[in-house]
PDB file of N, CA and C in Angstrom:
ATOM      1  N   UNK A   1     103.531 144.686  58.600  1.00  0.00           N
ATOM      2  CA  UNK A   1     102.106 144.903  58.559  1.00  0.00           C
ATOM      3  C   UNK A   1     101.857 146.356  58.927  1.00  0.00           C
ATOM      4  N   UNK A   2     100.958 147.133  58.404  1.00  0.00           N
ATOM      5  CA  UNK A   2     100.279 148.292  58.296  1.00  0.00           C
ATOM      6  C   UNK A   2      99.083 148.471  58.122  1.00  0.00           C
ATOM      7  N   UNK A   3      98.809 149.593  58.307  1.00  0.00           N
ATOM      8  CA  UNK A   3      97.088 150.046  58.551  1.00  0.00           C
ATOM      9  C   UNK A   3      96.996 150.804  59.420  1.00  0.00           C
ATOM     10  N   UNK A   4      95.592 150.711  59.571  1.00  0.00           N
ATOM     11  CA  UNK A   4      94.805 151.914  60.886  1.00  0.00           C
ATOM     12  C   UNK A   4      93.997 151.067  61.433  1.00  0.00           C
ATOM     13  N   UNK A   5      93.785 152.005  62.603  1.00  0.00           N
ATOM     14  CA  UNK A   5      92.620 150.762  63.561  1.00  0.00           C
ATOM     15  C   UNK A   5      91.769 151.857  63.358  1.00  0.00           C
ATOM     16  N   UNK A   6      90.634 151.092  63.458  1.00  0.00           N
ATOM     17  CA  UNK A   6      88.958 151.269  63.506  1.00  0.00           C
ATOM     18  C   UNK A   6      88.505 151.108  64.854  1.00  0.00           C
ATOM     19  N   UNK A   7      87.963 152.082  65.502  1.00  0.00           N
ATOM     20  CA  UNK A   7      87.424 151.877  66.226  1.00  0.00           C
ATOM     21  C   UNK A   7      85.712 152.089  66.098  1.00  0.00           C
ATOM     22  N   UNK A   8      85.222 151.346  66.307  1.00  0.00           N
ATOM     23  CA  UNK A   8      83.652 151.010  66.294  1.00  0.00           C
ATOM     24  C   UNK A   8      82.537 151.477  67.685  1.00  0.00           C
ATOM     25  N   UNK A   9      81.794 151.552  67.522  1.00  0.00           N
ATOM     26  CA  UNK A   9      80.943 152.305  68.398  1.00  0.00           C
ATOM     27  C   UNK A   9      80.520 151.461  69.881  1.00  0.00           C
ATOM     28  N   UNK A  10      80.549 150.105  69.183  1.00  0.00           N
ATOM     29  CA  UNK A  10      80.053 148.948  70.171  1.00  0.00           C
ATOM     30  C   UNK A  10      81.458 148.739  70.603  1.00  0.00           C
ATOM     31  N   UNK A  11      83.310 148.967  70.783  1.00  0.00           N
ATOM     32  CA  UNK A  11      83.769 149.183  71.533  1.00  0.00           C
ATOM     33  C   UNK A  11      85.056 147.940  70.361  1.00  0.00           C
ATOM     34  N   UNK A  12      84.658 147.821  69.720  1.00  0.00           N
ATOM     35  CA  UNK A  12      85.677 146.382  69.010  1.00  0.00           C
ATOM     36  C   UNK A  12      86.705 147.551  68.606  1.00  0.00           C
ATOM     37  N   UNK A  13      87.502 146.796  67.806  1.00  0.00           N
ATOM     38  CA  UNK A  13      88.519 147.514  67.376  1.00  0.00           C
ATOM     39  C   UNK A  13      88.904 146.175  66.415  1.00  0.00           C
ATOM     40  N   UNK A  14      89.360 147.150  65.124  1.00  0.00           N
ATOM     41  CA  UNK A  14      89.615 146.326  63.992  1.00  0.00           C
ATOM     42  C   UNK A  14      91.013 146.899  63.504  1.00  0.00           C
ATOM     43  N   UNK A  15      91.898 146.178  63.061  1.00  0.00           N
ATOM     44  CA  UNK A  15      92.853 146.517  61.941  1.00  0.00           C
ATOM     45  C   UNK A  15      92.544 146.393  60.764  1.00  0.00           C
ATOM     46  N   UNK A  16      92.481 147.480  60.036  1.00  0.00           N
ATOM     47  CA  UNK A  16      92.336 147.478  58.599  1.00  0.00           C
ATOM     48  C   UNK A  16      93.534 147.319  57.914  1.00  0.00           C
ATOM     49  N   UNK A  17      94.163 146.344  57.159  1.00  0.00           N
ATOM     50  CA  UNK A  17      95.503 146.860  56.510  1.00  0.00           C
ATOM     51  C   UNK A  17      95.687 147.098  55.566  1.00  0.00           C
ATOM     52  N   UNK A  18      96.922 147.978  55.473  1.00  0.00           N
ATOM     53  CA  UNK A  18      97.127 148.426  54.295  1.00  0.00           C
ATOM     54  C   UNK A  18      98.379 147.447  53.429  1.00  0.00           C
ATOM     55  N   UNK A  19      98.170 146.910  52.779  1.00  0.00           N
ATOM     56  CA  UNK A  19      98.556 145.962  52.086  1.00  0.00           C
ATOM     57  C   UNK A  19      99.752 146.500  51.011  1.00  0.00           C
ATOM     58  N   UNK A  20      99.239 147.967  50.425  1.00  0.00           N
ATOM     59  CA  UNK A  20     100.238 148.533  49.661  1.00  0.00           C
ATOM     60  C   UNK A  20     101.223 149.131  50.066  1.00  0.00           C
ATOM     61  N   UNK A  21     101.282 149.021  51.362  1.00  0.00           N
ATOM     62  CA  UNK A  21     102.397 149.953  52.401  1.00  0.00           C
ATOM     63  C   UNK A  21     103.331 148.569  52.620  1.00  0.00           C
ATOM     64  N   UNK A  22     102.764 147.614  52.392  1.00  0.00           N
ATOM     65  CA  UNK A  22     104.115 146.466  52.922  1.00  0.00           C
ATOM     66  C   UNK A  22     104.372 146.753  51.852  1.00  0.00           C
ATOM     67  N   UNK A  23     104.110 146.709  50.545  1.00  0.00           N
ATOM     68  CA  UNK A  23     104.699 146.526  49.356  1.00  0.00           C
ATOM     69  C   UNK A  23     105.355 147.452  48.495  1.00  0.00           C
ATOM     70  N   UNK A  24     105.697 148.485  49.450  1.00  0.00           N
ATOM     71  CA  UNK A  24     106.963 149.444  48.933  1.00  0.00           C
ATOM     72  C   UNK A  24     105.824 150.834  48.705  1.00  0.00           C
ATOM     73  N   UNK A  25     105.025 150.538  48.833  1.00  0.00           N
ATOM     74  CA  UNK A  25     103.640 151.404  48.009  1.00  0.00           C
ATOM     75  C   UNK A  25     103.292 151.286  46.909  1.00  0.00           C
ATOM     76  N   UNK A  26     103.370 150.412  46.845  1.00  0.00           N
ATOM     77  CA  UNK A  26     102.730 149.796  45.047  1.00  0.00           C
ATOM     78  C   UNK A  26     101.420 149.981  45.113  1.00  0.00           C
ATOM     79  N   UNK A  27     100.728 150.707  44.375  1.00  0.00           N
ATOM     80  CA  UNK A  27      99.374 150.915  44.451  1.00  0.00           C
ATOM     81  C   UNK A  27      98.452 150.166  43.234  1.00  0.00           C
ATOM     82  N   UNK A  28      99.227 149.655  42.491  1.00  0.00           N
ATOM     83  CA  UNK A  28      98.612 148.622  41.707  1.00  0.00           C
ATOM     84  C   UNK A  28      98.376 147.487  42.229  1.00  0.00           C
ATOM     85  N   UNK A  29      98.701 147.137  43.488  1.00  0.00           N
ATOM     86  CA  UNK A  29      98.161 145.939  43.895  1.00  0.00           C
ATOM     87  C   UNK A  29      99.530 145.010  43.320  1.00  0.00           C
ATOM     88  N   UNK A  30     100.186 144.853  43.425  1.00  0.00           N
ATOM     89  CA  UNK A  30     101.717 143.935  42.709  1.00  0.00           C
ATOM     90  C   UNK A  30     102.351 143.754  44.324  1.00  0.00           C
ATOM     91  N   UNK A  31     102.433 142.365  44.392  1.00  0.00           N
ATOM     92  CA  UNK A  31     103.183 142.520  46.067  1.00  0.00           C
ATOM     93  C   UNK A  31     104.597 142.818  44.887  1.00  0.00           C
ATOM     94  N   UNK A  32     105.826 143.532  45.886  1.00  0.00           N
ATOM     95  CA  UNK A  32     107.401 143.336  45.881  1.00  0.00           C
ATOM     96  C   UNK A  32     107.842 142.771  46.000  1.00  0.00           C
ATOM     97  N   UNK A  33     108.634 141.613  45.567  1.00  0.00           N
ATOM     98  CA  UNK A  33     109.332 140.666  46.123  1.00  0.00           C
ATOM     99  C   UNK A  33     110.463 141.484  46.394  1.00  0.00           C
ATOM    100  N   UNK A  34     110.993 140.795  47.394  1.00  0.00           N
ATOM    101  CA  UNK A  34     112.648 141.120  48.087  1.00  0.00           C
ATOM    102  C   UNK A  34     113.215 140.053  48.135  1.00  0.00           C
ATOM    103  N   UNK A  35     114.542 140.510  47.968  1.00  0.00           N
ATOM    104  CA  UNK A  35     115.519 139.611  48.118  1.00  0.00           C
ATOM    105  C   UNK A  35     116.484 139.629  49.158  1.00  0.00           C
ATOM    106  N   UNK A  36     117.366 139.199  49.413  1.00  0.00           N
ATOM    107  CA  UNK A  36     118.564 138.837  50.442  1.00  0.00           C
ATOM    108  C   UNK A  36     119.924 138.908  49.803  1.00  0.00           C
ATOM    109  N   UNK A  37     120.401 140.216  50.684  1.00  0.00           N
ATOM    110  CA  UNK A  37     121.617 140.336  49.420  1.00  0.00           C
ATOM    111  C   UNK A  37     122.981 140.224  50.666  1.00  0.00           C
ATOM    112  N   UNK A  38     123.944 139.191  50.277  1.00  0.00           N
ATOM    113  CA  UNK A  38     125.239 139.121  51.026  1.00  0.00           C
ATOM    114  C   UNK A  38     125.771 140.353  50.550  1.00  0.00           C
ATOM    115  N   UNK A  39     125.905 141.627  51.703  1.00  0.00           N
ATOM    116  CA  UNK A  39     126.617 142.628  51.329  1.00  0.00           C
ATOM    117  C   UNK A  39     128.430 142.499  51.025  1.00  0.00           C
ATOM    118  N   UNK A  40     129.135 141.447  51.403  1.00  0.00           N
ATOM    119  CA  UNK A  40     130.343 141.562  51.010  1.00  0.00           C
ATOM    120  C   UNK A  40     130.565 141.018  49.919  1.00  0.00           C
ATOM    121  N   UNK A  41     129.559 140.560  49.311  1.00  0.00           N
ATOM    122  CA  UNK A  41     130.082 139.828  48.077  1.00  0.00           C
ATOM    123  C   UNK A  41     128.872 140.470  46.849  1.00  0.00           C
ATOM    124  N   UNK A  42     127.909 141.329  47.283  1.00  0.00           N
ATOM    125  CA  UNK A  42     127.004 141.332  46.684  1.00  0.00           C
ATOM    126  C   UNK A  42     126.064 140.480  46.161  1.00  0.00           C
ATOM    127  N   UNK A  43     126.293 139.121  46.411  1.00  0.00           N
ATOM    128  CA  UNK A  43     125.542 137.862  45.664  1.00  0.00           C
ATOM    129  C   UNK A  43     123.947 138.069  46.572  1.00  0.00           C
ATOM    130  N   UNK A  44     122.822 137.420  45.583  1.00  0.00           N
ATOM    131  CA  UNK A  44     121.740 137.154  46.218  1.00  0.00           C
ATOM    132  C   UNK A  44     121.518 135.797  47.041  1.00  0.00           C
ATOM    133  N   UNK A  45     120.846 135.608  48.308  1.00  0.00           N
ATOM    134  CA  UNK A  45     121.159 134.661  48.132  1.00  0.00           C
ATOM    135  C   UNK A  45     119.887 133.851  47.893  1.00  0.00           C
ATOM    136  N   UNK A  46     119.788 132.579  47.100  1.00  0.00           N
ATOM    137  CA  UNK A  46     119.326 132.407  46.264  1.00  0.00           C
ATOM    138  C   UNK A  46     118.856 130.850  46.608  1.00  0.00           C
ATOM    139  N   UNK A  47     119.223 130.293  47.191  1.00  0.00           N
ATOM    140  CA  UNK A  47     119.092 129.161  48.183  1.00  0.00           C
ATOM    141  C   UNK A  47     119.197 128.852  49.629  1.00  0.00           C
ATOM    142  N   UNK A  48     118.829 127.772  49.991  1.00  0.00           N
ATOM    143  CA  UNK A  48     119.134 127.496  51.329  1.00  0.00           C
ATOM    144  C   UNK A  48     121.089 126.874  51.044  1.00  0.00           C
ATOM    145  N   UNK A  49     121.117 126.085  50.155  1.00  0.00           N
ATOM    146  CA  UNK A  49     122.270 125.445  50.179  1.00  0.00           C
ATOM    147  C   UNK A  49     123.699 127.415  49.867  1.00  0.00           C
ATOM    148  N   UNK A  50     123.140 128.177  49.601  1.00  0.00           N
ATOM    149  CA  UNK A  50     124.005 129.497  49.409  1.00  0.00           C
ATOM    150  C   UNK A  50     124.020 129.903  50.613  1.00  0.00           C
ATOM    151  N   UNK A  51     122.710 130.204  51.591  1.00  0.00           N
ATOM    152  CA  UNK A  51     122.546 131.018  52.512  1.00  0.00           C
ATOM    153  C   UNK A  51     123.376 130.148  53.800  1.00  0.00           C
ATOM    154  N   UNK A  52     123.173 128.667  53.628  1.00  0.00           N
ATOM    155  CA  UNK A  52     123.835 128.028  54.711  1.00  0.00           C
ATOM    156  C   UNK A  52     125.904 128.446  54.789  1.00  0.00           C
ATOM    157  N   UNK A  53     126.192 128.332  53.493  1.00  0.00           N
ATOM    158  CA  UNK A  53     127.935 128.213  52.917  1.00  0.00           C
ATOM    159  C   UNK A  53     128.117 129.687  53.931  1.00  0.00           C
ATOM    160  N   UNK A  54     126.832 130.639  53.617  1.00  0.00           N
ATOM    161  CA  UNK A  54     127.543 132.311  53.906  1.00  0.00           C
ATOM    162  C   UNK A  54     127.675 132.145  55.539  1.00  0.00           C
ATOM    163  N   UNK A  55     126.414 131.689  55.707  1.00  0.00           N
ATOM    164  CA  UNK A  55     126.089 131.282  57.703  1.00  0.00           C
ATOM    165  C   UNK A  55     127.692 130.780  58.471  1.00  0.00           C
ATOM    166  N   UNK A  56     127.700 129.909  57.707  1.00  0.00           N
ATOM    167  CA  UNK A  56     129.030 128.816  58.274  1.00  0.00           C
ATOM    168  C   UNK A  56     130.190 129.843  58.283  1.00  0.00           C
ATOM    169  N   UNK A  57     130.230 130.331  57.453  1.00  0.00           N
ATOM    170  CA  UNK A  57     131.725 131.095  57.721  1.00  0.00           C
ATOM    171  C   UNK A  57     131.079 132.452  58.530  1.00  0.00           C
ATOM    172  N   UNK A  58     130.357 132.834  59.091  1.00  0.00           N
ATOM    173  CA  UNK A  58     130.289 133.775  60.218  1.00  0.00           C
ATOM    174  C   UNK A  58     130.047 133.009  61.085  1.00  0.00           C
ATOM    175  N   UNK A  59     130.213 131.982  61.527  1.00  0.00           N
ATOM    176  CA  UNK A  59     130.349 131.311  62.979  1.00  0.00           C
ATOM    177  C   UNK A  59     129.023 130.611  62.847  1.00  0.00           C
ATOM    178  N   UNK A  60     127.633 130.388  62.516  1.00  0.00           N
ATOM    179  CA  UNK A  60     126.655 129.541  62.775  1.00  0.00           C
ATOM    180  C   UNK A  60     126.418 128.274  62.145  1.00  0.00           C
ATOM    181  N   UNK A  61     125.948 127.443  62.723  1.00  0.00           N
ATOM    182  CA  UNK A  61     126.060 126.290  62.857  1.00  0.00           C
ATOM    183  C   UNK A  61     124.573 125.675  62.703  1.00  0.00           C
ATOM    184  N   UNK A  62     124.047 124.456  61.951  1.00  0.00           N
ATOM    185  CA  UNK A  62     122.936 124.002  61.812  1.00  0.00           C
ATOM    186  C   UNK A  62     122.839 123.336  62.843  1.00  0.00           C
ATOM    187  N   UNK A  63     121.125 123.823  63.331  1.00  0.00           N
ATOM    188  CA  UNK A  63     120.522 123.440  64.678  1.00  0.00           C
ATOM    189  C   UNK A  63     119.613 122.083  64.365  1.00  0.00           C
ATOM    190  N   UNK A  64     119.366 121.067  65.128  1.00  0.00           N
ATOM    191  CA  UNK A  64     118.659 119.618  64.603  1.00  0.00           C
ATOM    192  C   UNK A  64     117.522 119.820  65.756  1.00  0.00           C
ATOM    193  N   UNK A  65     116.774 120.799  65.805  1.00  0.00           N
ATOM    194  CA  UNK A  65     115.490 121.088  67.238  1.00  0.00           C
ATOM    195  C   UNK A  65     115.085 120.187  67.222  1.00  0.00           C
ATOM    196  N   UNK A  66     114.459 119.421  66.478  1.00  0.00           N
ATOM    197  CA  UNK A  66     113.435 118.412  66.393  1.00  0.00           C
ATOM    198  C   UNK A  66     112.420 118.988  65.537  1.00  0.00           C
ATOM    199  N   UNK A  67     111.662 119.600  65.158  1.00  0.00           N
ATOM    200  CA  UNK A  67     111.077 120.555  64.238  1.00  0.00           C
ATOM    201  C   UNK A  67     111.175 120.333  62.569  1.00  0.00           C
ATOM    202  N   UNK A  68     110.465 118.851  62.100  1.00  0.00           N
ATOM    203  CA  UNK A  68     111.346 118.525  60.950  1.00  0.00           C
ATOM    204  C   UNK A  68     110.580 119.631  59.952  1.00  0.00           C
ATOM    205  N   UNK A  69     109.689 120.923  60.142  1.00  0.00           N
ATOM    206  CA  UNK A  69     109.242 122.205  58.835  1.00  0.00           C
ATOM    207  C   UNK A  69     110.365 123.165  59.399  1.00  0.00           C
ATOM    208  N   UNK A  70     111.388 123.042  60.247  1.00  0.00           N
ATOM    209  CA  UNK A  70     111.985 124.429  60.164  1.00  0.00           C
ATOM    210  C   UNK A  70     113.675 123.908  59.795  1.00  0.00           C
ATOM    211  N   UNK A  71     114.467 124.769  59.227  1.00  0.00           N
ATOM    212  CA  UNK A  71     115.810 124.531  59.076  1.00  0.00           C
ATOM    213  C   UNK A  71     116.398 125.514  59.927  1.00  0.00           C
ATOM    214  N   UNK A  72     117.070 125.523  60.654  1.00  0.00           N
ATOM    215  CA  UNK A  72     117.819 126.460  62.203  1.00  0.00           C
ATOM    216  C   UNK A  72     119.609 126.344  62.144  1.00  0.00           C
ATOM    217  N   UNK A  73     119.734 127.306  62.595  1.00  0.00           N
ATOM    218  CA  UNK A  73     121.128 127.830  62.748  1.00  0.00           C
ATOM    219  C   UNK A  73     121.100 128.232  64.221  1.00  0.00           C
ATOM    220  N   UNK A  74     122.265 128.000  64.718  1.00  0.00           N
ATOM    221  CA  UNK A  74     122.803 128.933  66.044  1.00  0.00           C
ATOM    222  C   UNK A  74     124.364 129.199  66.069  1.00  0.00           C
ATOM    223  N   UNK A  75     124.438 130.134  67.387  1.00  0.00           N
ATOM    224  CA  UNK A  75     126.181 130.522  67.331  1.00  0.00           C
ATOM    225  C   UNK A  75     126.208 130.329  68.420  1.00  0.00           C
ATOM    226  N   UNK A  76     127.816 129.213  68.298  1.00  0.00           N
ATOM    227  CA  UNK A  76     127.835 129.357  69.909  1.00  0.00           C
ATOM    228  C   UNK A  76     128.023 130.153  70.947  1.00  0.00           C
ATOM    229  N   UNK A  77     128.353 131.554  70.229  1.00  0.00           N
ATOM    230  CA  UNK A  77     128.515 133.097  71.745  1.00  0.00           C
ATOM    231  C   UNK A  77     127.451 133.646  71.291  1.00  0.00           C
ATOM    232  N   UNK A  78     125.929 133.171  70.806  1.00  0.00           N
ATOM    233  CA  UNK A  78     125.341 133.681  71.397  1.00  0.00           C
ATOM    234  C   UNK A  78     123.825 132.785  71.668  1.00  0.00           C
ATOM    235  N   UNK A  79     122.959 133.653  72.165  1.00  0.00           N
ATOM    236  CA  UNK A  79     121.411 132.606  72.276  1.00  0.00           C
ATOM    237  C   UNK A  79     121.222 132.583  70.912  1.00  0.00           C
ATOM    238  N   UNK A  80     121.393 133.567  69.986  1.00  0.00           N
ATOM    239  CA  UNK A  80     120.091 133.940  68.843  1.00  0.00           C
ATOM    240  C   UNK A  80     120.121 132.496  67.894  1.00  0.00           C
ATOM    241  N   UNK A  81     119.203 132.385  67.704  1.00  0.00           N
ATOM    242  CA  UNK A  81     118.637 130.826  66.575  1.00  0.00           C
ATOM    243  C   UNK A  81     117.579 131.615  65.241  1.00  0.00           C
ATOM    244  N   UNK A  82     118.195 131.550  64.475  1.00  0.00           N
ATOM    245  CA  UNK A  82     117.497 131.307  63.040  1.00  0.00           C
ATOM    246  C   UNK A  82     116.468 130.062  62.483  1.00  0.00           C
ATOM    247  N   UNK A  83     115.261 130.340  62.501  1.00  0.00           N
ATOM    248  CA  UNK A  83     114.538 129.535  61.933  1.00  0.00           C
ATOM    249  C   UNK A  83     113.738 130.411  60.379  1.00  0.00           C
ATOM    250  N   UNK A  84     113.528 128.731  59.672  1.00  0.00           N
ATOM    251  CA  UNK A  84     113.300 129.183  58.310  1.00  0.00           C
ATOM    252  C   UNK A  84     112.215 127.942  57.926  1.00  0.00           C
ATOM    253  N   UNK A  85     111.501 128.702  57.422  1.00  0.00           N
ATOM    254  CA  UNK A  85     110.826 127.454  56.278  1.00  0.00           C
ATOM    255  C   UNK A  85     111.658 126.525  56.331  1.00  0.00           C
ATOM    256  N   UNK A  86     111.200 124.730  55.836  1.00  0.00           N
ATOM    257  CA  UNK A  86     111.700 124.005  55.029  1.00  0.00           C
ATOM    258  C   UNK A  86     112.015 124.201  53.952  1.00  0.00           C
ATOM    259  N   UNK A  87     110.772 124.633  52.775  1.00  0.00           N
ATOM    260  CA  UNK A  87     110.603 125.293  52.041  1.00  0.00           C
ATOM    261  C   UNK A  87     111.186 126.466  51.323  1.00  0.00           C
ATOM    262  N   UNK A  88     112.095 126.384  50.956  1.00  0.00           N
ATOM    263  CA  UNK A  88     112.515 127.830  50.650  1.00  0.00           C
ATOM    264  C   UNK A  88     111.538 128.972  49.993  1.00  0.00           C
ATOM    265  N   UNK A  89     110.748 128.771  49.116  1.00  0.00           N
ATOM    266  CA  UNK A  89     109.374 129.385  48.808  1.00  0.00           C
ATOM    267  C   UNK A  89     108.580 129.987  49.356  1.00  0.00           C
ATOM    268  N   UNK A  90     108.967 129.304  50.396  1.00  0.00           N
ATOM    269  CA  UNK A  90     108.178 130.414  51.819  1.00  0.00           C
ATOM    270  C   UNK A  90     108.815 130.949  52.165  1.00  0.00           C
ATOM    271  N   UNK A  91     110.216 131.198  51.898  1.00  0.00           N
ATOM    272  CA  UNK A  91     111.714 132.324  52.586  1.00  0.00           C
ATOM    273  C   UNK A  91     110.867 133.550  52.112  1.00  0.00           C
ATOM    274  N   UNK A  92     110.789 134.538  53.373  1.00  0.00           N
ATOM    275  CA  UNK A  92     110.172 135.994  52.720  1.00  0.00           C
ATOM    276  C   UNK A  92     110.650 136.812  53.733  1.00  0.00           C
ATOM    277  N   UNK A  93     110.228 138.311  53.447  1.00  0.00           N
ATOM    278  CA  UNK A  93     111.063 139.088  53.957  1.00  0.00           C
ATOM    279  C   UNK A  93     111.532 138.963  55.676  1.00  0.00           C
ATOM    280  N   UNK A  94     110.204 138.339  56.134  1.00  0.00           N
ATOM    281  CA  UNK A  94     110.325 138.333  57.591  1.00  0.00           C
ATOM    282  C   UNK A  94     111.264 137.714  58.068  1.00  0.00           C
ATOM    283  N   UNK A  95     111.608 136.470  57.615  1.00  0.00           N
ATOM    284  CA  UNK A  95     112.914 135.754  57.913  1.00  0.00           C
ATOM    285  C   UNK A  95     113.917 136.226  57.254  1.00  0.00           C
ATOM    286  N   UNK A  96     114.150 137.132  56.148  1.00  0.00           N
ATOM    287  CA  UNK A  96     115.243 137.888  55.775  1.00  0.00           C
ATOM    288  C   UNK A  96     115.406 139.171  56.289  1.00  0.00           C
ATOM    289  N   UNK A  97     114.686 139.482  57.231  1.00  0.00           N
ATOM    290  CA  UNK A  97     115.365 140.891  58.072  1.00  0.00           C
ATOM    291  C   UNK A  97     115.727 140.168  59.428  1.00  0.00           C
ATOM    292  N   UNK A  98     115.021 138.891  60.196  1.00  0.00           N
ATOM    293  CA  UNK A  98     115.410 138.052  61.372  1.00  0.00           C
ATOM    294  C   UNK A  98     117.252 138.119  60.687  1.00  0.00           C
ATOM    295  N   UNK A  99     117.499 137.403  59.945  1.00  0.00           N
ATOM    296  CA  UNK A  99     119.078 137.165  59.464  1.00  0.00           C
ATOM    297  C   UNK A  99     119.535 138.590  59.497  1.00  0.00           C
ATOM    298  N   UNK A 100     119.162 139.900  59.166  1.00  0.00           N
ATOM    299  CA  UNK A 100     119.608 140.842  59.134  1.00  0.00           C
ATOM    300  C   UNK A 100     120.212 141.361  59.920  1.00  0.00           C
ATOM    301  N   UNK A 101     118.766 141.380  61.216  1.00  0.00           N
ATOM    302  CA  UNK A 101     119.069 141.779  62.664  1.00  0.00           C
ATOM    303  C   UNK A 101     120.249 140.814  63.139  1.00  0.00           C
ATOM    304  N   UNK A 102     120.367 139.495  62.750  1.00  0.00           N
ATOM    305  CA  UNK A 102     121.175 139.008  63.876  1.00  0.00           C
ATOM    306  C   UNK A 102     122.498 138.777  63.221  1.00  0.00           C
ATOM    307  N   UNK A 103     122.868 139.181  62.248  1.00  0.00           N
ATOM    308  CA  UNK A 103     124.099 139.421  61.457  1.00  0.00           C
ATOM    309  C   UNK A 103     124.263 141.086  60.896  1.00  0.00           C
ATOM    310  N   UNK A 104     124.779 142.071  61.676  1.00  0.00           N
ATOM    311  CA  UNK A 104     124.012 142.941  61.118  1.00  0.00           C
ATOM    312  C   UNK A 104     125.943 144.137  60.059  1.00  0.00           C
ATOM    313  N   UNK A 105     125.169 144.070  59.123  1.00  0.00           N
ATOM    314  CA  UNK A 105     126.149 144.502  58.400  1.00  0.00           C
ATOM    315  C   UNK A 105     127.192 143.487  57.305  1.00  0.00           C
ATOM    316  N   UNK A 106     126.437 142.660  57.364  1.00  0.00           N
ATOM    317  CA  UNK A 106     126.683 141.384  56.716  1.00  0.00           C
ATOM    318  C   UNK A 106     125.303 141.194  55.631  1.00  0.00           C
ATOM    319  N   UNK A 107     124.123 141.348  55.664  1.00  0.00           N
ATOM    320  CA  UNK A 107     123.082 141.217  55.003  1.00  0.00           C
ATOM    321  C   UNK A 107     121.914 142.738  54.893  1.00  0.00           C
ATOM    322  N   UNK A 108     121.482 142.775  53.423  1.00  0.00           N
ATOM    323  CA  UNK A 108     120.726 143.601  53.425  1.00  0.00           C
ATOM    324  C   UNK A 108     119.011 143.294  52.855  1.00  0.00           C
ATOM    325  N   UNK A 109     118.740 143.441  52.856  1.00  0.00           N
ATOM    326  CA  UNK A 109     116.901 142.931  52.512  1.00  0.00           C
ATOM    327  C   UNK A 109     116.692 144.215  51.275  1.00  0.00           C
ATOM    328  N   UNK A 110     116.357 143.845  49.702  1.00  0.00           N
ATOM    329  CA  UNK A 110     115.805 144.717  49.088  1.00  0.00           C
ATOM    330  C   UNK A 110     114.819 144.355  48.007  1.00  0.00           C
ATOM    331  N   UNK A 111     114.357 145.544  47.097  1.00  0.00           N
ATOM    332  CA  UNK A 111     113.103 145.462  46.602  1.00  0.00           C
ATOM    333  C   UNK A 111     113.780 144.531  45.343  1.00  0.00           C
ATOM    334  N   UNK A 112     113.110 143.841  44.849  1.00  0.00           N
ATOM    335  CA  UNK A 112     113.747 143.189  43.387  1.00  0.00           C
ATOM    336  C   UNK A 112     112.973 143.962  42.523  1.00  0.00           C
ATOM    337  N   UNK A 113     114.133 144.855  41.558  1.00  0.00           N
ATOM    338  CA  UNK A 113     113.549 145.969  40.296  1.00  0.00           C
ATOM    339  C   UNK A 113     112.989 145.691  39.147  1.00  0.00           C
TER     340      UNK A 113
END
């Protein structure tokens, strides 16, 4: 998220955002989709049933929280937990840079051309 704040006379304060700044700067108004790219293999990944196969072989493991809208991963050396949509449709960048950060050099987040 981006923008500027407004500040107003009566003391509020607003975020205005800028909507074309998430979106690479597309100024036509076109969101970007991004994708999720396994850097050792280059593949996208393209499902939950892909993204889980890549998870498993770096050590994480599907989490059962109780939470039947989220699908979760953890490792056992460390705290960090992955949560995701049920939904894969709702997989978007925010949960594909969360995987980034916590695998890092293993996954990259980019613009689809």
């Amino acid at each position: 998220m981006s923008g500027i704040w407004l500040f107003k006379t009566n003391g509020v304060i607003q975020l205005v955002e800028n909507t074309s700044a998430e979106h690479g700067g597309d100024h036509r108004g076109k969101a970007r989709r991004k994708v999720l790219i396994h850097l050792p293999t280059g593949q996208i990944v393209s499902s939950y049933t892909c993204l889980e196969q890549i998870l498993r072989g770096l050590g994480w493991e599907r989490y059962y929280g109780g939470d039947p809208e989220l699908f979760q991963f953890h490792k056992q050396s460390s705290i960090d937990l992955i949560s995701l949509p049920r939904d894969f449709s709702r997989f978007n960048s925010i949960y594909m840079y969360d995987i980034v950060v916590k695998n890092p050099n293993i996954f990259h987040v980019r613009d689809v051309v």
